[in-house]
C-alpha atoms as a PDB file:
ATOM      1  CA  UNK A   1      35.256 -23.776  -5.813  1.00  0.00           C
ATOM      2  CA  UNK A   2      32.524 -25.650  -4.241  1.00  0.00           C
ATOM      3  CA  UNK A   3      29.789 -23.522  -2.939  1.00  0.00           C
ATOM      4  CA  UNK A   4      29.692 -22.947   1.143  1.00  0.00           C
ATOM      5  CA  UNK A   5      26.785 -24.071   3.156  1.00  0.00           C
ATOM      6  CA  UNK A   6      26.327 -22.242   6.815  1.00  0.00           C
ATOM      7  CA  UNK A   7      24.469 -24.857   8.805  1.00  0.00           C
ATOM      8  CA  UNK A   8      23.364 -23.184  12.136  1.00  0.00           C
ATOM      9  CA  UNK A   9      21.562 -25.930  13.955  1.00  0.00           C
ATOM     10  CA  UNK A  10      22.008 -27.151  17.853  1.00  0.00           C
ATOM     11  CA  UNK A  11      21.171 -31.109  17.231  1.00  0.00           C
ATOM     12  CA  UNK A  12      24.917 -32.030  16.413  1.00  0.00           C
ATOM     13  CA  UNK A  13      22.892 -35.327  14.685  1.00  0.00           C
ATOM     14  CA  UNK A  14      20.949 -33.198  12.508  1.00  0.00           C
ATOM     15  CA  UNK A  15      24.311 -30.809  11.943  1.00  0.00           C
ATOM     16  CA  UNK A  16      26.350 -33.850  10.965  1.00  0.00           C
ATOM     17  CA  UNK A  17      23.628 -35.487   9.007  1.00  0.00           C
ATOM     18  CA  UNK A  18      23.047 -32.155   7.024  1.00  0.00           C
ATOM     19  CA  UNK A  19      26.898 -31.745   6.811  1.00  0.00           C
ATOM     20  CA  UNK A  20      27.876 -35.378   5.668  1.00  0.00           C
ATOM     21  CA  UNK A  21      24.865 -35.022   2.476  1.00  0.00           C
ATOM     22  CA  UNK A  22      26.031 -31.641   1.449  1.00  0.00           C
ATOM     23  CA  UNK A  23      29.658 -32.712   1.530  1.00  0.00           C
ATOM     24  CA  UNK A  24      28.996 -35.667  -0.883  1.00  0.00           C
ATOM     25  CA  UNK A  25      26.356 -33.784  -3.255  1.00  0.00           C
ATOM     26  CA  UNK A  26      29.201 -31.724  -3.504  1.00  0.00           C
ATOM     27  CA  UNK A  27      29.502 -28.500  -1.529  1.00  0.00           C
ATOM     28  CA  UNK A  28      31.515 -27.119   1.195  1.00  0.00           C
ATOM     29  CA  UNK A  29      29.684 -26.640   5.159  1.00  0.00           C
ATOM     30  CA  UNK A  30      30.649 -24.552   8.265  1.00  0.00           C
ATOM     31  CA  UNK A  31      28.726 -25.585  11.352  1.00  0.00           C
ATOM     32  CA  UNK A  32      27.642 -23.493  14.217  1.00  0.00           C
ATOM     33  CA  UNK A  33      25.982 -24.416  17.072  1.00  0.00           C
ATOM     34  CA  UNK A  34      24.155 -22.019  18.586  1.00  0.00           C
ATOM     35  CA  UNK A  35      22.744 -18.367  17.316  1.00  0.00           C
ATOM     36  CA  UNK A  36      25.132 -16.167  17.831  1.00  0.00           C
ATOM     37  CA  UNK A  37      28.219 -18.149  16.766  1.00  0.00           C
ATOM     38  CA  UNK A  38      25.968 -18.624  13.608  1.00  0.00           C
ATOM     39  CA  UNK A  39      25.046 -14.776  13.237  1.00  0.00           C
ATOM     40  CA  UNK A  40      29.081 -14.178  12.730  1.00  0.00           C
ATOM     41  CA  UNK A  41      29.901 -16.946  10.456  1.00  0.00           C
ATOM     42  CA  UNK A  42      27.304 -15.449   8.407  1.00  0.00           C
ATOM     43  CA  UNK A  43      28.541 -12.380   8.572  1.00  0.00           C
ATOM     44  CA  UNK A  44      32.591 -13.268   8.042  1.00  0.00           C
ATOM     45  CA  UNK A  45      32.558 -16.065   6.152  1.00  0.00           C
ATOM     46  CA  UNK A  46      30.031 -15.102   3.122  1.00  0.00           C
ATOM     47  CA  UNK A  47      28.388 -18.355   2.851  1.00  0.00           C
ATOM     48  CA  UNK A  48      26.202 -19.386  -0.606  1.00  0.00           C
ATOM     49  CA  UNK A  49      23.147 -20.291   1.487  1.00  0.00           C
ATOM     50  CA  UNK A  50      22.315 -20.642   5.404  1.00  0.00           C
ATOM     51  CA  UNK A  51      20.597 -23.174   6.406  1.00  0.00           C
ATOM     52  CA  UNK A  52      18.969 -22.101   9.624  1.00  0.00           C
ATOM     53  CA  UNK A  53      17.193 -23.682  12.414  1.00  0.00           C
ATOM     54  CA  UNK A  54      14.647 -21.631  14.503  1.00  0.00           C
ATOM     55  CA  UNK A  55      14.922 -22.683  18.068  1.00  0.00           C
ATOM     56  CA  UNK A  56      18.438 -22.071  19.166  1.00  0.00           C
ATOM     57  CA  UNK A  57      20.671 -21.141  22.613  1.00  0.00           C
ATOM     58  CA  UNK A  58      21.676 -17.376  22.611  1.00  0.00           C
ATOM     59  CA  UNK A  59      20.027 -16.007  19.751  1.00  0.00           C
ATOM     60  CA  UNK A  60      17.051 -18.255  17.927  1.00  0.00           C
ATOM     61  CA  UNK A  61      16.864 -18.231  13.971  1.00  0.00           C
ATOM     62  CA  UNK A  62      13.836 -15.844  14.613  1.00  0.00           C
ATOM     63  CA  UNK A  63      16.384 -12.967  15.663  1.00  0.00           C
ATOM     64  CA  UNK A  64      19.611 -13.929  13.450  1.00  0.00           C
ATOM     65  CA  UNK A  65      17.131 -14.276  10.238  1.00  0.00           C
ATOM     66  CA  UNK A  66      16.009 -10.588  11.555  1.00  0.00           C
ATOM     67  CA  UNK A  67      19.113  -9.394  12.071  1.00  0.00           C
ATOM     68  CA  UNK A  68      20.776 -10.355   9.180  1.00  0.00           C
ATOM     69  CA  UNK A  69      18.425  -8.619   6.618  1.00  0.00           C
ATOM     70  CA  UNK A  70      18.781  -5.441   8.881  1.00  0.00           C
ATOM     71  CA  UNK A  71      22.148  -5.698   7.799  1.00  0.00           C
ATOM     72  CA  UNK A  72      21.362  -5.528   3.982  1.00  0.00           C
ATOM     73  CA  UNK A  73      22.770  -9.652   3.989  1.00  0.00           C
ATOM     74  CA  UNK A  74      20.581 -10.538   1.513  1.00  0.00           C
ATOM     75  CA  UNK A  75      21.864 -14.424   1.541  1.00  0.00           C
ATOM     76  CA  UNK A  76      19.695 -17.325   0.650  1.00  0.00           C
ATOM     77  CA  UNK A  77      18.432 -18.812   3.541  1.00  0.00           C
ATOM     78  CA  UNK A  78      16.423 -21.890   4.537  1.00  0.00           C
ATOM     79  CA  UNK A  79      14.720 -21.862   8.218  1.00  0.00           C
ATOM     80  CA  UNK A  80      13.857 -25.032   9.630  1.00  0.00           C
ATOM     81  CA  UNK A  81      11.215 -25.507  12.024  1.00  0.00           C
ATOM     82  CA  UNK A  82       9.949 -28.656  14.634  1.00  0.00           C
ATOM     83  CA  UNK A  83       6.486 -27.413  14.335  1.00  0.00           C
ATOM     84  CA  UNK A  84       4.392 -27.831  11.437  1.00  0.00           C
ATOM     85  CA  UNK A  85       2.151 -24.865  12.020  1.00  0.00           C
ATOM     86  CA  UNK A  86       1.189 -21.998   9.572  1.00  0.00           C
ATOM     87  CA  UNK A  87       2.725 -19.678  12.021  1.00  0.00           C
ATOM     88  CA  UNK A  88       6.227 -20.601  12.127  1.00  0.00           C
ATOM     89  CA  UNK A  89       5.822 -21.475   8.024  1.00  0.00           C
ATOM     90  CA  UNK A  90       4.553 -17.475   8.068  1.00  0.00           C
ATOM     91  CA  UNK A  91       7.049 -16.146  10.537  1.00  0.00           C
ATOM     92  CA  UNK A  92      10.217 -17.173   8.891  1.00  0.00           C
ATOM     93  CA  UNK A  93       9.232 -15.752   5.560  1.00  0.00           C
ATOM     94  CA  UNK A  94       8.191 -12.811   6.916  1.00  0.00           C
ATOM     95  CA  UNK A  95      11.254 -12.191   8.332  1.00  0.00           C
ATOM     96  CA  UNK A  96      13.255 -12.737   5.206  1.00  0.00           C
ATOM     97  CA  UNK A  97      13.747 -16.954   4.594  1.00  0.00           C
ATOM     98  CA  UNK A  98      13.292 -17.864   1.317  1.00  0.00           C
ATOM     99  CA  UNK A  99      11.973 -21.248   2.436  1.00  0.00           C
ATOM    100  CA  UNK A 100      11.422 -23.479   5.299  1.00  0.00           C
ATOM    101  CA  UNK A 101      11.408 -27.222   6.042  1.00  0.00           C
ATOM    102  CA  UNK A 102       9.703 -28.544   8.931  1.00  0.00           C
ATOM    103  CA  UNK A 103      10.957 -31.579  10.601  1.00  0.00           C
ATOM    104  CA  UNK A 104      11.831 -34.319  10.553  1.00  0.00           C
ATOM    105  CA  UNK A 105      12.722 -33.854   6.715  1.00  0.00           C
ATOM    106  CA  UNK A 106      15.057 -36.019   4.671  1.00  0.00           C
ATOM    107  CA  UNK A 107      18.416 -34.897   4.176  1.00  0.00           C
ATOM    108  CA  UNK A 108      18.020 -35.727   0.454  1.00  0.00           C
ATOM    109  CA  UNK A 109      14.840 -33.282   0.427  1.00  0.00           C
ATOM    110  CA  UNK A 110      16.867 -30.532   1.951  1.00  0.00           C
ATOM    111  CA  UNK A 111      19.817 -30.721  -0.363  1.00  0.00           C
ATOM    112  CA  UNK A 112      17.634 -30.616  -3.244  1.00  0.00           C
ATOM    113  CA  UNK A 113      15.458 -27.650  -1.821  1.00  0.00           C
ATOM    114  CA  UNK A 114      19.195 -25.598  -1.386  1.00  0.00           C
ATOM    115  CA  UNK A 115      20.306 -26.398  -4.954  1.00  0.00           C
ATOM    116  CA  UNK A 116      16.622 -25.167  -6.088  1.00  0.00           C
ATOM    117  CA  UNK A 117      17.574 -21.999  -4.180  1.00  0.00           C
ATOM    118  CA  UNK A 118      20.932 -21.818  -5.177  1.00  0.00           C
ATOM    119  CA  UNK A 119      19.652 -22.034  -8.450  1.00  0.00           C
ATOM    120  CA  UNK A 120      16.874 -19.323  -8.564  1.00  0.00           C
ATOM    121  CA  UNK A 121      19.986 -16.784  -6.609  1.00  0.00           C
ATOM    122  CA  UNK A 122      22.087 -17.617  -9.812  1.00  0.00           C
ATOM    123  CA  UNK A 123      20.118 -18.264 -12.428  1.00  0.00           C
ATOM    124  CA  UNK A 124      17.231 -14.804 -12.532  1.00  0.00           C
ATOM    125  CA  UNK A 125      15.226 -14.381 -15.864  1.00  0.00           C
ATOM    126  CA  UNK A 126      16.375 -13.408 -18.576  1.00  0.00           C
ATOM    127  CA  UNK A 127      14.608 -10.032 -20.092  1.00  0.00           C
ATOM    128  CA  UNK A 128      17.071  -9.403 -23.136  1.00  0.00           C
ATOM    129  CA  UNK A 129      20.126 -10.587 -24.295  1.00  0.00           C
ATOM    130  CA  UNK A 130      21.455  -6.776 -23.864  1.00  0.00           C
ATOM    131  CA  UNK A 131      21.770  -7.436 -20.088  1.00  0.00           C
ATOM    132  CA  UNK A 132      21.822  -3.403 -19.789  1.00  0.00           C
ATOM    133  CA  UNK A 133      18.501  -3.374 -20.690  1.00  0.00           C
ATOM    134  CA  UNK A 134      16.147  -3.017 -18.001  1.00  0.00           C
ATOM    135  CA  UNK A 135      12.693  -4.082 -17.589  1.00  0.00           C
ATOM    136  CA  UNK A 136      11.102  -0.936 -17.016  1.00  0.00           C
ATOM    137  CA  UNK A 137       7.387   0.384 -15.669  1.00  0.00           C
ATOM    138  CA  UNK A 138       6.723   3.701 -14.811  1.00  0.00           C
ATOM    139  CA  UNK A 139       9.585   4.904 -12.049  1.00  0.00           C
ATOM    140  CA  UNK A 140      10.815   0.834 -11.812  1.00  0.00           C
ATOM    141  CA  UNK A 141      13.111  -0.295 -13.045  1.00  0.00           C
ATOM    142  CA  UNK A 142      14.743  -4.079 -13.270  1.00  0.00           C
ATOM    143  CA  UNK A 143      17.940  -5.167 -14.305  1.00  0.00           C
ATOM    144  CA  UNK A 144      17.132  -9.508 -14.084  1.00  0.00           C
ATOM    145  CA  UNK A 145      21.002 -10.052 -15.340  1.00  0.00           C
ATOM    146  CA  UNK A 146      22.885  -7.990 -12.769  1.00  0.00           C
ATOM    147  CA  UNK A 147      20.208  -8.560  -9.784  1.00  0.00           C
ATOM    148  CA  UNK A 148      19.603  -4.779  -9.402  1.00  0.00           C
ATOM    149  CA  UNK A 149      16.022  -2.412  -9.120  1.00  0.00           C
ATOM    150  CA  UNK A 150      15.769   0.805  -9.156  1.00  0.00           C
ATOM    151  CA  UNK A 151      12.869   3.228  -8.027  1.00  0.00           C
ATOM    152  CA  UNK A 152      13.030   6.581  -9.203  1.00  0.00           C
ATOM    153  CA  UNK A 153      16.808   6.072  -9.593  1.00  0.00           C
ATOM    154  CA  UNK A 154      18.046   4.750  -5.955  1.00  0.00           C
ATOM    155  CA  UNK A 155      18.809   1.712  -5.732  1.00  0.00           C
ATOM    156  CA  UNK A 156      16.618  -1.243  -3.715  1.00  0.00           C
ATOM    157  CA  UNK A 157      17.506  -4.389  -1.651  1.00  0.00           C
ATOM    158  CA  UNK A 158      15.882  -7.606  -2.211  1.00  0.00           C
ATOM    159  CA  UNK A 159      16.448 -11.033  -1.225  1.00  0.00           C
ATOM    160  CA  UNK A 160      16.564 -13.651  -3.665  1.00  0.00           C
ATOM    161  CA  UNK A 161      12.998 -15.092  -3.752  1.00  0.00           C
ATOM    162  CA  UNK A 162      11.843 -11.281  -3.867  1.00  0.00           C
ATOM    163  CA  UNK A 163      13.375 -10.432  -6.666  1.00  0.00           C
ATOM    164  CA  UNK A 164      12.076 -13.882  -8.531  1.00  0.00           C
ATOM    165  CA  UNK A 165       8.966 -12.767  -8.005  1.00  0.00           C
ATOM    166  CA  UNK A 166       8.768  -9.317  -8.791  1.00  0.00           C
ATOM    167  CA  UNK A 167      10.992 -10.268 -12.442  1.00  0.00           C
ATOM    168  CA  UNK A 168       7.659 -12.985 -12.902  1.00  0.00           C
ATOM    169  CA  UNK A 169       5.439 -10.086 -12.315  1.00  0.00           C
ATOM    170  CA  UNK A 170       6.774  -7.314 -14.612  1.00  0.00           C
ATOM    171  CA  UNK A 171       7.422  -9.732 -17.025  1.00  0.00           C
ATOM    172  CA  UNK A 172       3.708 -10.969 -16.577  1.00  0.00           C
ATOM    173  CA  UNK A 173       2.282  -7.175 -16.428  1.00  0.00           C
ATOM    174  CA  UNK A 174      -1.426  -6.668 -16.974  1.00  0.00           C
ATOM    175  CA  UNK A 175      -2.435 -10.555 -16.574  1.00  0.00           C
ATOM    176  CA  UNK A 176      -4.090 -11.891 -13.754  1.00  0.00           C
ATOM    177  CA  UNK A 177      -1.739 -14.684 -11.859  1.00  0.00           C
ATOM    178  CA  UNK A 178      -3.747 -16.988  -9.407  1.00  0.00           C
ATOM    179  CA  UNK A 179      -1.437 -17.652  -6.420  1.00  0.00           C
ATOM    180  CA  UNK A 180      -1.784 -21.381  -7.538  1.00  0.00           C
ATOM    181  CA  UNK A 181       0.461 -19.863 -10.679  1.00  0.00           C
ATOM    182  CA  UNK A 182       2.970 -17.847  -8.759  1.00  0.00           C
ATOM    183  CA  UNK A 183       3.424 -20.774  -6.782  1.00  0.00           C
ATOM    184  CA  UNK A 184       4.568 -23.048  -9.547  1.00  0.00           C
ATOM    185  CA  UNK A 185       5.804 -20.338 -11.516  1.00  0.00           C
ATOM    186  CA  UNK A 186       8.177 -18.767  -8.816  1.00  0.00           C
ATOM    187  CA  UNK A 187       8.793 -21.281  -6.075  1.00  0.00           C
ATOM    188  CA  UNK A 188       8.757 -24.720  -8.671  1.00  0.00           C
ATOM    189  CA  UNK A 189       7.784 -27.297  -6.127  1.00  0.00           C
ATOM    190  CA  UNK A 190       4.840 -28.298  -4.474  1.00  0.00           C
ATOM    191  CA  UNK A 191       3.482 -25.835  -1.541  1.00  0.00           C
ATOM    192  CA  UNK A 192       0.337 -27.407  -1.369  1.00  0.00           C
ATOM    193  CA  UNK A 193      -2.442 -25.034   0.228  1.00  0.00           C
ATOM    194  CA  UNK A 194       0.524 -22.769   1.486  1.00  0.00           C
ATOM    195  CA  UNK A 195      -0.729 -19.868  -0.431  1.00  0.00           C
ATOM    196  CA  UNK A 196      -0.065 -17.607   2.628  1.00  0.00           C
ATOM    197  CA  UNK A 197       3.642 -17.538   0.798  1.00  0.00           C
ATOM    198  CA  UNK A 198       2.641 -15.398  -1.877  1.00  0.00           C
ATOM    199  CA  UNK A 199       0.814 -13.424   0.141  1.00  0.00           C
ATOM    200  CA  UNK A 200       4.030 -12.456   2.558  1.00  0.00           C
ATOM    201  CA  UNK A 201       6.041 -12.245  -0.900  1.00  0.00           C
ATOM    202  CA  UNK A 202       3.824  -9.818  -2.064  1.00  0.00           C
ATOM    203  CA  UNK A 203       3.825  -7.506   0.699  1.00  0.00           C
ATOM    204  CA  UNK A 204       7.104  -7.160   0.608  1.00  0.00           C
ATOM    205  CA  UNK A 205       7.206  -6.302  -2.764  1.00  0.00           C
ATOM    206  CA  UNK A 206       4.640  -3.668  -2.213  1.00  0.00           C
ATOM    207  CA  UNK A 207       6.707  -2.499   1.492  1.00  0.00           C
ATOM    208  CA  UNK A 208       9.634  -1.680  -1.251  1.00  0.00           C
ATOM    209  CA  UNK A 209       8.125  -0.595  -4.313  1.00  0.00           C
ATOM    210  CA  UNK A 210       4.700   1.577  -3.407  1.00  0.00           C
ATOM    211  CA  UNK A 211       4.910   5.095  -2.276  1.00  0.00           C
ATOM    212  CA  UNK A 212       1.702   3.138  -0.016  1.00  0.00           C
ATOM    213  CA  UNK A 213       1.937  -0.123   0.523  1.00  0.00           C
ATOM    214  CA  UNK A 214      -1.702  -0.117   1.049  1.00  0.00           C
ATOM    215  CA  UNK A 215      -3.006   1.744  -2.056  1.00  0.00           C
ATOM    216  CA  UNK A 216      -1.061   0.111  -4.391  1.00  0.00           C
ATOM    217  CA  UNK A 217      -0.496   1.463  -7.914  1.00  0.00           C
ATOM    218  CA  UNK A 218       1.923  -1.512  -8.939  1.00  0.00           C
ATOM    219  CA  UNK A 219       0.807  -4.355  -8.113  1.00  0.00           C
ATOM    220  CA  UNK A 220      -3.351  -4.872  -7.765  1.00  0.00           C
ATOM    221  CA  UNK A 221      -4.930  -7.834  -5.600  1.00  0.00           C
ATOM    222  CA  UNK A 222      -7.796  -8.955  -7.798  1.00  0.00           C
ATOM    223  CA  UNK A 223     -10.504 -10.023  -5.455  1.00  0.00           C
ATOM    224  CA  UNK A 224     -10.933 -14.008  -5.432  1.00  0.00           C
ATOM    225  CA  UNK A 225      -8.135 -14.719  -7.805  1.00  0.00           C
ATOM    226  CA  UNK A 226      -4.642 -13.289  -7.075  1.00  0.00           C
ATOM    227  CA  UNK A 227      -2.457 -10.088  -8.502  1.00  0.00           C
ATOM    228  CA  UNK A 228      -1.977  -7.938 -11.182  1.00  0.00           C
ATOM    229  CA  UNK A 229       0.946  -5.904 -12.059  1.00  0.00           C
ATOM    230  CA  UNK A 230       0.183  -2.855 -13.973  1.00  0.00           C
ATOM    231  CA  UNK A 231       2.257   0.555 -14.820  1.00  0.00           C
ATOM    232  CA  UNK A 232       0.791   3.117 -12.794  1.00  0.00           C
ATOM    233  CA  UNK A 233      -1.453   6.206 -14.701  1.00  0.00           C
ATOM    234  CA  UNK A 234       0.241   9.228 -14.888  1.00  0.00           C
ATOM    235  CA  UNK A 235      -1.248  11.713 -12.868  1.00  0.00           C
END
């Protein structure tokens, strides 16, 4: 079964455009117009990816992006965005997109942007070829084949990119990574100066994971170079 691509954008050019590339590189598309029509397709059809614009009649891809992760939909989407500022770039991600385009794009760049998604949804690190073996530090504990972490035995939510990132980390523990590294590492395309990305990655990760998000014990900003994930000291 071909994989199913929620496009949510108002331009019916850019919709078709979007639709008629995806259709011949393969997948299957559902088009909504406007916010809220898009908000419910997500929700009843169970799409592979959304792509998302953010200015939109009735609710804008600020508020369905929001309103989706409220509901635990922890889908891969991509938010496009007319501006090429750092705050709509920020926003998105913040919000829960695991990447943004900014127009006017190519429709070839955004097809192969959604199968790099697709792929890091499908394809996590491996830790062990036992995939009931977790990677585990201190109270966390990550299970890269089945998508699942657990902190002190309850179960956490994360969205695709999150969970990347916080595999690259454990499996990375006690090294310093420059954000220049996650970048390549995690994301595997060129984000030129767009280091902010880790940054909003990272306090998610830490909004999740610490008992304070701002006295972490797991993961440690090292001044002037980037992070370090460490098992915390027993008290």
């Amino acid at each position: 079964m071909p994989k199913k691509i929620l496009i949510i954008e108002d331009e019916h050019s850019i919709a078709t455009l979007l639709s008629y590339n995806l259709v011949q590189a393969g997948f299957e598309t559902i088009i909504a117009n406007d916010g809220k029509q898009g908000y419910e397709l997500a929700l009843s059809e169970n799409p592979s990816l959304i792509v998302l614009d953010l200015m939109l009649p009735s609710m804008d891809g600020v508020e369905v992006c929001k309103s989706l992760r409220q509901q635990k939909i922890n889908t891969p989407i991509i938010m496009l965005t007319a501006k090429g500022d750092e705050f709509d770039k920020v926003l998105g991600l913040e919000l829960g997109a695991d990447d943004y385009m900014t127009k006017p794009f190519s429709p070839r760049e955004v097809v192969a942007r959604i199968k790099a998604v697709l792929r890091r949804a499908t394809n996590v690190p491996t830790a062990t070829p036992d995939s009931s073996t977790p990677i585990s530090l201190g109270q966390l504990d990550v299970y890269p084949d089945r998508f699942e972490v657990f902190l002190n035995k309850e179960q956490l939510e994360f969205t695709p990119k999150e969970f990347e990132l916080l595999v690259y980390l454990m499996e990375n523990k006690n090294r310093v990574l420059t954000r220049d590294q996650l970048l390549s590492a995690v994301w595997k395309y060129d984000f030129a100066g767009d280091t902010r990305i880790v940054d909003v990655h990272i306090s998610h990760l830490r909004d999740k994971i610490e008992e304070n998000s701002r006295k972490p014990t797991f993961i440690k900003t090292i001044r002037g170079l980037g992070y370090k994930f460490e098992e915390p000291k027993s008290s």
